[in-house]
N, C-alpha and C. Protein backbone atom coordinates (compact mmCIF):
# COMPACT_ATOMS: atom_id res chain seq x y z
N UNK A 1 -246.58 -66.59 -107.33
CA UNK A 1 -247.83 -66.03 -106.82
C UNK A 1 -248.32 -64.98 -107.80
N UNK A 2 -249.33 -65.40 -108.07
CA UNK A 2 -250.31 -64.03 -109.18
C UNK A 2 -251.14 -63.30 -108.59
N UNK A 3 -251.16 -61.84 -108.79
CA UNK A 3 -251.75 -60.80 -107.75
C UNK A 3 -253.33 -61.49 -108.35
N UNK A 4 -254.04 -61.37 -107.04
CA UNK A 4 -255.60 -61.01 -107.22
C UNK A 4 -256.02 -60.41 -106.16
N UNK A 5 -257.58 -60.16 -106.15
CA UNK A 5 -258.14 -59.23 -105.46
C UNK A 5 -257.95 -59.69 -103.76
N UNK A 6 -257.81 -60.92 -103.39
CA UNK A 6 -257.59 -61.32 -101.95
C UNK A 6 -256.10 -60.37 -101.95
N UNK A 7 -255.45 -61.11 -102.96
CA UNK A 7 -254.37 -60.74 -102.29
C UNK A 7 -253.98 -59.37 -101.92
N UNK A 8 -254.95 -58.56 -102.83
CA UNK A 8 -254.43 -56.99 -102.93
C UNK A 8 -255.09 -56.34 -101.41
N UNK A 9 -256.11 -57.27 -101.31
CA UNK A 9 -256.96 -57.04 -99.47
C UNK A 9 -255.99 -56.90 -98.63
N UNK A 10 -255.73 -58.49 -98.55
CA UNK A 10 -255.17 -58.93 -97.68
C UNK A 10 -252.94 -57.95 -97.45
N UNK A 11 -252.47 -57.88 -98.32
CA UNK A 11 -251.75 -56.33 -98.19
C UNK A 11 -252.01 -55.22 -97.74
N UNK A 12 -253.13 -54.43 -98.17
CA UNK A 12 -254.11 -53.27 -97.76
C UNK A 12 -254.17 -53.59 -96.34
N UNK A 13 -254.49 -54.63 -95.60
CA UNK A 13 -254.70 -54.96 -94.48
C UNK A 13 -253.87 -54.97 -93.74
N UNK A 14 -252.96 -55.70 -94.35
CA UNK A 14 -251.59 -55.96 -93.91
C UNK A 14 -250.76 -54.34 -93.52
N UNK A 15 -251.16 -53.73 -94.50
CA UNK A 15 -250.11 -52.03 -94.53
C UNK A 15 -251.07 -51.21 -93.30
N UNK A 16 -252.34 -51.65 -93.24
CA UNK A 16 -252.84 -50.71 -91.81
C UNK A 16 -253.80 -51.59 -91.26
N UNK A 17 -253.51 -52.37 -90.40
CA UNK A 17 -254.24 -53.31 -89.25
C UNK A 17 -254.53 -52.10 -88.25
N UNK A 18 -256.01 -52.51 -87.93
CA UNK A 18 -256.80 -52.26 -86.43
C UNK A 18 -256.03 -52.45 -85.26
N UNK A 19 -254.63 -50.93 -85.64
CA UNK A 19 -254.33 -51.44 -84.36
C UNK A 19 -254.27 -49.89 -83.27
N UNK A 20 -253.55 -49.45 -82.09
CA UNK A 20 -253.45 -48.27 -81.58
C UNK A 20 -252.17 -48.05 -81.87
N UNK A 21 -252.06 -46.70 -81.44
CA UNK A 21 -250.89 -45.98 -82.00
C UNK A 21 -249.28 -46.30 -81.77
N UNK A 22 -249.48 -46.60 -80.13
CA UNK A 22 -248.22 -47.45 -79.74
C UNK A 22 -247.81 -48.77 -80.81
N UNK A 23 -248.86 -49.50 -80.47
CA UNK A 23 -248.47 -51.13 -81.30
C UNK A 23 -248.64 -50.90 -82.71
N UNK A 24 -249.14 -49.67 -83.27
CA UNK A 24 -248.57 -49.93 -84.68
C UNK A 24 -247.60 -49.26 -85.22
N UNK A 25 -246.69 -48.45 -84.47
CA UNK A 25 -245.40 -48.19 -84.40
C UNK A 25 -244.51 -49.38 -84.31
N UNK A 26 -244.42 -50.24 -83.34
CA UNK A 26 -243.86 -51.13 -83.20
C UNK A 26 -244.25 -52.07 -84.77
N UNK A 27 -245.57 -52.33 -84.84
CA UNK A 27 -245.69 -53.20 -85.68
C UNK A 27 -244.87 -52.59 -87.44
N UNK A 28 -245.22 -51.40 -87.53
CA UNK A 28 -244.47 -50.89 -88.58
C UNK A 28 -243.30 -51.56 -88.93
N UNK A 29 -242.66 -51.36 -87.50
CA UNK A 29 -241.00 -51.56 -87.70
C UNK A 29 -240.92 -52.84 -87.94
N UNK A 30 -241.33 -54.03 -87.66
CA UNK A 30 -241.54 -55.60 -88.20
C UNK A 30 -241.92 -55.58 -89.24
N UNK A 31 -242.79 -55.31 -89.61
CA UNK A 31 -243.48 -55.17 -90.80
C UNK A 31 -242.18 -55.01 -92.01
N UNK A 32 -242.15 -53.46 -92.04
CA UNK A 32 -240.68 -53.62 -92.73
C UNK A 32 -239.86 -53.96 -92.72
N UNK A 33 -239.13 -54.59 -91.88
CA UNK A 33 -237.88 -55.51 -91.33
C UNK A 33 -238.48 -56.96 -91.83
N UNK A 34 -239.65 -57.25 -91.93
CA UNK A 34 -239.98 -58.72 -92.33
C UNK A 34 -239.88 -58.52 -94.50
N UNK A 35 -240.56 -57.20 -94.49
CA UNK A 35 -240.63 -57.13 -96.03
C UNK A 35 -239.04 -57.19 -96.54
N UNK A 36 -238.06 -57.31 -96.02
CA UNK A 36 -236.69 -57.13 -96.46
C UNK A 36 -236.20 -58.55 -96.33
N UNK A 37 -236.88 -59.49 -95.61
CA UNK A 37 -236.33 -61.01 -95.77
C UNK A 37 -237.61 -62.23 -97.01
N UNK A 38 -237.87 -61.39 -97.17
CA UNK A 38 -238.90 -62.21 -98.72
C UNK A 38 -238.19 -61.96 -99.62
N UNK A 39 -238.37 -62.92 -100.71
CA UNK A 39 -237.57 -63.27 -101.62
C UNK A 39 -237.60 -62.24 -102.79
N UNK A 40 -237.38 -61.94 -103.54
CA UNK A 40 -236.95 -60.21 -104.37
C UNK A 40 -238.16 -60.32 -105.22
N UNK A 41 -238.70 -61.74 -106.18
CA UNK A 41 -239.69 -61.78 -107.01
C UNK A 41 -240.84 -61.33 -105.79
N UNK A 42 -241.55 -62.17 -104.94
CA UNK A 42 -242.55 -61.94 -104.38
C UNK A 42 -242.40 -60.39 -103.88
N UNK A 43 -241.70 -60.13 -102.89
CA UNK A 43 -241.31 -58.44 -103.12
C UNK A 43 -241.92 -57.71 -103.56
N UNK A 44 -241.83 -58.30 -104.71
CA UNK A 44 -242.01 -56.59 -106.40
C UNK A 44 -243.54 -57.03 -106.72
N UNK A 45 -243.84 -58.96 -106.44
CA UNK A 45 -245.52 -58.70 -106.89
C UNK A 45 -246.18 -58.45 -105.28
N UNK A 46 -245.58 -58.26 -104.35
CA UNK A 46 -246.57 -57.79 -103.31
C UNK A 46 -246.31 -56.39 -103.24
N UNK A 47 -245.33 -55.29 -103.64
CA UNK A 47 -245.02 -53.97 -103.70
C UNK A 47 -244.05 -54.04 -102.69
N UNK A 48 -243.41 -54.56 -101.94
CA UNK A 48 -242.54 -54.35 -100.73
C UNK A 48 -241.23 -53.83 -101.12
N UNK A 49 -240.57 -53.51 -100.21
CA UNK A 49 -239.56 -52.65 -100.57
C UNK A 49 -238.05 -53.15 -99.83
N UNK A 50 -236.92 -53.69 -100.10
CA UNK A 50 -236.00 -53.88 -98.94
C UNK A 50 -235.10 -52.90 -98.67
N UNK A 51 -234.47 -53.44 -97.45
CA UNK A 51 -233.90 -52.06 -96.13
C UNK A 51 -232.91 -52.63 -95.77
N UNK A 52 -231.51 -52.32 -95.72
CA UNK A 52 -231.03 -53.04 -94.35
C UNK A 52 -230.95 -52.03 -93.37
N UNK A 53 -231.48 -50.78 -93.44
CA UNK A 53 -231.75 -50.13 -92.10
C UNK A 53 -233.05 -50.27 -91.69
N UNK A 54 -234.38 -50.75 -92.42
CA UNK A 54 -235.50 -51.86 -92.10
C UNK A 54 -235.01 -52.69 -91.22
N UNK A 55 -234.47 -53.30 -92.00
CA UNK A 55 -234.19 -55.41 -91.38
C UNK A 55 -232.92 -55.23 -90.02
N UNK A 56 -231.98 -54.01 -89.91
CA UNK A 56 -232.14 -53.46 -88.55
C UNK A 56 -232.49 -53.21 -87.64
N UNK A 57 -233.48 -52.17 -87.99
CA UNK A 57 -234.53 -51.55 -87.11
C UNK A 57 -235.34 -52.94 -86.42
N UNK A 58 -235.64 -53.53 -87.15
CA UNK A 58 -236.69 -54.93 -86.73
C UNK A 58 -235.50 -55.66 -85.72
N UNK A 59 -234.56 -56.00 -85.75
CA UNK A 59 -233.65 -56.88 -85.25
C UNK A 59 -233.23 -56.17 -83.70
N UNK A 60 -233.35 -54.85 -83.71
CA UNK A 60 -233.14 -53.68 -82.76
C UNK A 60 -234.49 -54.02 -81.68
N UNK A 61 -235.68 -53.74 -82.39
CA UNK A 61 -236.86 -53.97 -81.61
C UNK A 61 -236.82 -55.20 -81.10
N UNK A 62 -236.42 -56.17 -81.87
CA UNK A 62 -236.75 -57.99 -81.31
C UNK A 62 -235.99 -58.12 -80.17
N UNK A 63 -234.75 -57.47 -80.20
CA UNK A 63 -233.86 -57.53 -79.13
C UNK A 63 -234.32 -57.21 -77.79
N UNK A 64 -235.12 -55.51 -77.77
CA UNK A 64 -235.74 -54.68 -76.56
C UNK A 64 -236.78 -55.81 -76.24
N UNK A 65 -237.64 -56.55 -77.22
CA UNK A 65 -238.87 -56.76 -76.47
C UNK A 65 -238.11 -58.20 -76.00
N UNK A 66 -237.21 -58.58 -76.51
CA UNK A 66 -236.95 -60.54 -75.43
C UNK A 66 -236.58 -59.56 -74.27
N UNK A 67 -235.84 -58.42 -74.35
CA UNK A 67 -235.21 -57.77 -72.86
C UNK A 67 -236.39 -57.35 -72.01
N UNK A 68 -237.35 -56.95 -72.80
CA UNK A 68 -238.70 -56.73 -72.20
C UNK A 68 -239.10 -57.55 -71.37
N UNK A 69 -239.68 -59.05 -72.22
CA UNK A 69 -239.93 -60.11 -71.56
C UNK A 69 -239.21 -61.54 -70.94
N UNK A 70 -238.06 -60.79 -70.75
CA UNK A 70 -237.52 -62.02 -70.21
C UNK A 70 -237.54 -62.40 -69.07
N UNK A 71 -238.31 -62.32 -68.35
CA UNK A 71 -239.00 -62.84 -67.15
C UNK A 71 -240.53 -62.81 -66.83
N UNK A 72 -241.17 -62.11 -68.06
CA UNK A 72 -242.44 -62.15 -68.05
C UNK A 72 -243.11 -63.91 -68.04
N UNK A 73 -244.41 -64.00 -67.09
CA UNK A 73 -244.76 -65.05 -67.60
C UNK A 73 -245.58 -65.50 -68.89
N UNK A 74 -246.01 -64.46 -69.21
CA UNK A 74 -246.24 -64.43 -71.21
C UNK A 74 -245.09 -65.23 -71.71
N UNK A 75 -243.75 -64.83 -71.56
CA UNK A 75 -242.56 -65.27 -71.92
C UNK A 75 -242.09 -67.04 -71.97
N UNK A 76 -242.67 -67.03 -70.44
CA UNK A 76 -242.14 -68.65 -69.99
C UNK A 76 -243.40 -69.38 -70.84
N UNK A 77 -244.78 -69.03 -70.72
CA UNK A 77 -245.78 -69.61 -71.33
C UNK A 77 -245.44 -69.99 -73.10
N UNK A 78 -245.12 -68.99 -73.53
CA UNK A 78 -244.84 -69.32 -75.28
C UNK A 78 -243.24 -70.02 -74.84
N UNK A 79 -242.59 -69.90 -74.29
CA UNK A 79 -241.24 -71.25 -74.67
C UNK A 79 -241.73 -72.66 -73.96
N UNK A 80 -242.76 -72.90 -73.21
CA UNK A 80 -243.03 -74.09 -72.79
C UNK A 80 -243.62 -74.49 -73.81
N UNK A 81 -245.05 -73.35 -74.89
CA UNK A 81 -245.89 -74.01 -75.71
C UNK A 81 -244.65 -74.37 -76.54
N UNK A 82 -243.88 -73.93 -77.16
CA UNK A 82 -242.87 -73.93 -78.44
C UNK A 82 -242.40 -75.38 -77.94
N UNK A 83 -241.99 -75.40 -76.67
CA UNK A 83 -240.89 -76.78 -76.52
C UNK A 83 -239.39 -76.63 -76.53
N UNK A 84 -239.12 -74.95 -76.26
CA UNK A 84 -238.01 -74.61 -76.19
C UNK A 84 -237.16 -74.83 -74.86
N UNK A 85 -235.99 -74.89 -74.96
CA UNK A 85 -235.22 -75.44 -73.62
C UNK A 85 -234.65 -74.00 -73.30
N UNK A 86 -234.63 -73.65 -71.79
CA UNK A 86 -235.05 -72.34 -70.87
C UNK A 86 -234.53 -73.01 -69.39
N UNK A 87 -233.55 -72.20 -68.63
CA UNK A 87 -233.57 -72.06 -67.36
C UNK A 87 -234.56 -71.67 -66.48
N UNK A 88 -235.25 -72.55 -65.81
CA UNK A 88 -236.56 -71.63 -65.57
C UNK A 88 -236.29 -71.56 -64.08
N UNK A 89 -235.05 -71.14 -63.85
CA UNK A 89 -234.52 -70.24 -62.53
C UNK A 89 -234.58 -68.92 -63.02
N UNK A 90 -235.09 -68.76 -64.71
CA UNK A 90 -235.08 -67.26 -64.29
C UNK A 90 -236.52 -66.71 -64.30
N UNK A 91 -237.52 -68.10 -63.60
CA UNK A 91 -239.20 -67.51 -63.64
C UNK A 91 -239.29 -67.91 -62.86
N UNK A 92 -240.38 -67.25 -61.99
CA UNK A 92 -240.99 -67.41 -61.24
C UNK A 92 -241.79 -69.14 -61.00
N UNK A 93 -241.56 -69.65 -59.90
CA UNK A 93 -242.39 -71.02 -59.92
C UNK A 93 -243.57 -71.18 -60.12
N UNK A 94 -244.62 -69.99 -59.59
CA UNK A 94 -245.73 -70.09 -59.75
C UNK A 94 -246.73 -69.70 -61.04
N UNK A 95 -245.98 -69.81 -61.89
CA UNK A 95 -246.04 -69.56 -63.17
C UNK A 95 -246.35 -70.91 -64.02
């Protein structure tokens, strides 16, 4: 990949999305936890940096939010779209 001007946007964008203060806390922590599983060349031409207390931190959050939603019907809705196999004694029927 060769830097150009999309791409340098589309980073810029990437480092501060339209978001509120809560969800871009959270998103931070993905964010960097994702920049630590790209491959070392792309890395250095997108500027990213790796962590394994990043790629932690991210693995920490992923954990809280399935604990979050694991009975949400947000939850059951994206494993039905996916096609994932789910006890769905632990949702609600009317879902």
């Amino acid at each position: 990949i060769a830097e150009s001007e999309a791409m340098r946007e589309a980073i810029e964008f990437l480092k501060d999305p339209p978001l509120g203060r809560a969800e871009l806390l959270g998103y931070r922590v993905l964010q960097r936890a994702a920049a630590t599983t790209v491959e070392p060349p792309l890395r250095k031409t997108l500027g990213l940096k790796a962590s394994s207390l990043n790629l932690q931190a991210g693995k920490v959050l992923v954990r809280g939010l399935r604990w979050a939603l694991r009975f949400s019907p947000s939850w059951k809705a994206a494993l039905l779209r996916s096609g994932a196999e789910f006890d769905s004694k632990l949702f609600r029927d009317d879902v």
